[in-house]
Structure formats: structure tokens, C-alpha cells
Protein backbone atom coordinates (compact mmCIF):
# COMPACT_ATOMS: atom_id res chain seq x y z
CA UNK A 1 102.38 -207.05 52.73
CA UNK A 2 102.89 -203.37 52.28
CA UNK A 3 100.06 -201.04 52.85
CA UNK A 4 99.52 -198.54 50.04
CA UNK A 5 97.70 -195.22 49.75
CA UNK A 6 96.83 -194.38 46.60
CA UNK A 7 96.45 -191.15 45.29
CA UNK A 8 94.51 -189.87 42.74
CA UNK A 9 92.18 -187.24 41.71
CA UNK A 10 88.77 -187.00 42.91
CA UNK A 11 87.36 -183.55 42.90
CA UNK A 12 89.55 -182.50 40.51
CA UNK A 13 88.32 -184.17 38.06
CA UNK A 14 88.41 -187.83 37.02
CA UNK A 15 90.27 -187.41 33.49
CA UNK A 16 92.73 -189.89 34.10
CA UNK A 17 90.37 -192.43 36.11
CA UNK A 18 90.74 -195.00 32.80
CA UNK A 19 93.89 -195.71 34.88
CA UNK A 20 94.07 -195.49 37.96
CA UNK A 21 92.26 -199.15 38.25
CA UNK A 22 95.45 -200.76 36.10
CA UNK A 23 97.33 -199.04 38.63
CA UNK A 24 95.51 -200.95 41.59
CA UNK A 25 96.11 -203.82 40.09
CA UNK A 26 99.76 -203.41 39.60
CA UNK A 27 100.04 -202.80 43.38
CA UNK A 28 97.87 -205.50 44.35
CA UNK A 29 99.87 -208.11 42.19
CA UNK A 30 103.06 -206.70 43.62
CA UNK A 31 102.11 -207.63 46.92
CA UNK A 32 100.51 -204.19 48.06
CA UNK A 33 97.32 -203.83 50.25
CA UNK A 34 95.85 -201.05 48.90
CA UNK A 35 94.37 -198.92 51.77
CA UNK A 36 92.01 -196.21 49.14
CA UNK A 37 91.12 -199.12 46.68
CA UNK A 38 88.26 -197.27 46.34
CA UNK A 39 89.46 -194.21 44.44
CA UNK A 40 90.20 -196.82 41.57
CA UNK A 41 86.56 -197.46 40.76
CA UNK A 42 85.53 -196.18 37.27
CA UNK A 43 82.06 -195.12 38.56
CA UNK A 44 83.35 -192.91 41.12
CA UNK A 45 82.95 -189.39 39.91
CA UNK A 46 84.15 -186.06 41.23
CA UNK A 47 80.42 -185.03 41.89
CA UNK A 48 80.77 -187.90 44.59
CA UNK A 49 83.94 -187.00 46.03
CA UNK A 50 82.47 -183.43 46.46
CA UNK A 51 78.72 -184.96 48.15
CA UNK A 52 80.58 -186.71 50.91
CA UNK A 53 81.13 -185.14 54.49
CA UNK A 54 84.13 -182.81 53.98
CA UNK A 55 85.22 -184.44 57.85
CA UNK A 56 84.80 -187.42 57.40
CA UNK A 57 86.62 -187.37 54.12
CA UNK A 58 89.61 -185.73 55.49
CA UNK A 59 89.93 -187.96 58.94
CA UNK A 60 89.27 -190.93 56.81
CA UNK A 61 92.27 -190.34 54.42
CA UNK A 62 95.19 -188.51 56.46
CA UNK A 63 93.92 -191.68 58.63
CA UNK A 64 95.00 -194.11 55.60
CA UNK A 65 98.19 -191.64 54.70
CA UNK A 66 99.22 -192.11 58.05
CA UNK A 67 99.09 -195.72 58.17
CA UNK A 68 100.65 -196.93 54.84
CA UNK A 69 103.97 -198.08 53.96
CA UNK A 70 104.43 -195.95 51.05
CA UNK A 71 102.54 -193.69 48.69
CA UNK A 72 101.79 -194.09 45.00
CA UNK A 73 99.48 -191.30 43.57
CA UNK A 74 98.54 -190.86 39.91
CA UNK A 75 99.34 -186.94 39.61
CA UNK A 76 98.91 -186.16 36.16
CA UNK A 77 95.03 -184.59 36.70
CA UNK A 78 95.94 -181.72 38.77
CA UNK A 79 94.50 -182.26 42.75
CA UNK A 80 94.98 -179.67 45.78
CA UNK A 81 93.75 -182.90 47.58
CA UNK A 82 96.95 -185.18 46.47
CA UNK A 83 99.19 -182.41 46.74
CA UNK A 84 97.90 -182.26 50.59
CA UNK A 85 98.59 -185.87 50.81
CA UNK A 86 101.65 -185.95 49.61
CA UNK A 87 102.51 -183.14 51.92
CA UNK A 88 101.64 -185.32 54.65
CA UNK A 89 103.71 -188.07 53.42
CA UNK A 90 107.20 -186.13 52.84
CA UNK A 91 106.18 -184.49 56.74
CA UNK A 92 105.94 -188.63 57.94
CA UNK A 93 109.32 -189.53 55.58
CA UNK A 94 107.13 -191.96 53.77
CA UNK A 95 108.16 -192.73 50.89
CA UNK A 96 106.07 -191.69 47.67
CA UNK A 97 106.06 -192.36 44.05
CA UNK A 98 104.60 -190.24 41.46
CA UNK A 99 103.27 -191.05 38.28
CA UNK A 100 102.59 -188.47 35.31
CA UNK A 101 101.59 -189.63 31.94
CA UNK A 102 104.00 -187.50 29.21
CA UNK A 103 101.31 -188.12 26.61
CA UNK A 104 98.87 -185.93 28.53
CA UNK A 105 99.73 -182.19 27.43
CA UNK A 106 99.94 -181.17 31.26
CA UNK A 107 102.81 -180.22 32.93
CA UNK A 108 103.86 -181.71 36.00
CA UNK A 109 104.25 -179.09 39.04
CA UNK A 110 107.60 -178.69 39.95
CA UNK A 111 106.48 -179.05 43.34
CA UNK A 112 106.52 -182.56 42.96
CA UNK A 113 109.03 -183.37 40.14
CA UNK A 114 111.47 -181.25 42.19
CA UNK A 115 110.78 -182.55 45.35
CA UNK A 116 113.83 -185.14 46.34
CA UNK A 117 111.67 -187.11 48.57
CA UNK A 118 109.28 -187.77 45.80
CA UNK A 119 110.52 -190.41 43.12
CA UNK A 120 108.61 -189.33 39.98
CA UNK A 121 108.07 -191.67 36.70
CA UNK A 122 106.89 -190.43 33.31
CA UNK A 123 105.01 -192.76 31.31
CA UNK A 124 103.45 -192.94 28.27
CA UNK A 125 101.86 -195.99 28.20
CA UNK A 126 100.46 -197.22 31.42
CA UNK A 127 101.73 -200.97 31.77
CA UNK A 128 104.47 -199.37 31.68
CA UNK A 129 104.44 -198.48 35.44
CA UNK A 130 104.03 -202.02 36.08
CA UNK A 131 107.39 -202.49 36.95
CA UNK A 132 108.52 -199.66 38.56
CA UNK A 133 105.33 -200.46 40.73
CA UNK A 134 106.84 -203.91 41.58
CA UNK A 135 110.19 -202.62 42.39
CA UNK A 136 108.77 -199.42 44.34
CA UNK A 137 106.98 -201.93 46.20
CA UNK A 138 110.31 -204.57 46.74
């Protein structure tokens, strides 16, 4: 069983947390252990994120990037905190997949949609990324 971190934004705001729970899911029925479950829960808001012990957040989670398998963060909801991650992951060579949702009006940084060691997927509809979860994760 792969261990996942999953990335997502916290503090950044939570506009795309409808989401990031389907997303869990998708890597939990693909076989995934999902190491920041957590970040998937609907009630968690970025008042939390920001109330928690700035240490303890950061050892806790470059603990987690450091000890997955692979990296799948959400990145449409702009995050200085996933961008760090993912930082740490291309620095490790673990392998990371992005997803941005097209139908969102942003525009994804070209720090990470040019970045070779990140495979990014657009979607529009979430289910979508079901399978490219499952064979990210094969």
C-alpha cells in the first residue's frame, strides 16, 4: 500500500474543499494510505489551519512529505503552503501529481504546470480524476 500526502489548501482558503474529500476517496480505493486524511474534512476551515502551532504544523507535515510514496495535491486554490510541499517533494524525487480544475477561472502557476517532475491533470469534473488517481497510484 502506497503512502500518500495529500495536498491541499488550508490557509489559503478552503474554496475547493467540496473536493478534496472525493479525492481521498479515490486514493483510498486505489489502494493509497493517505498520510494528511485530515485536510479532506469539510469542517476544517482555514481559521483552523491558521490557530494551530505554526511548529508543530510544519514538523508534522514535511514529516508526512517525507515519508510518502508519492504526492497528490489539489492546486487549483492558490497555497504558499503546497507550493512548499511540493518543493520538498521534487528536492526528495518523489513523484507528484497535480490536479487543477479548468472550470475554476484561476490560472494554474507555471511553476507547477511547467515543472517536468510534476505530472499535472486538468479536470473539469472531479470523478474525472478517478482514474488518473488509480493509475498514478499503479
Amino acid at each position: 500500500m502506497k503512502k500518500v500526502y495529500f495536498a491541499c489548501s488550508i490557509a489559503g482558503g478552503r474554496d475547493h474543499a467540496h473536493v478534496y474529500s472525493d479525492i481521498v476517496t479515490y486514493i483510498k480505493a486505489s489502494g493509497g494510505n493517505v498520510l494528511s486524511e485530515l485536510f479532506a474534512d469539510k469542517k476544517l476551515s482555514d481559521e483552523v489551519g491558521m490557530n494551530m502551532d505554526p511548529k508543530f504544523v510544519w514538523n508534522r507535515d514535511t514529516n508526512w512529505v517525507k515519508e510518502a510514496d508519492c504526492i497528490i495535491a489539489e492546486v487549483t486554490q492558490p497555497s504558499l503552503g503546497v507550493g512548499y510541499e511540493l518543493g520538498i517533494a521534487e528536492i526528495l524525487k518523489t513523484p507528484v501529481l497535480a490536479l487543477f480544475d479548468e472550470t475554476s477561472g484561476r490560472r494554474l502557476s507555471p511553476m507547477v504546470s511547467g515543472n517536468p517532475h510534476v505530472k499535472v491533470v486538468r479536470y473539469t469534473n472531479i470523478s474525472d480524476t478517478k482514474r488518473v488517481i488509480e493509475e498514478f497510484l499503479s
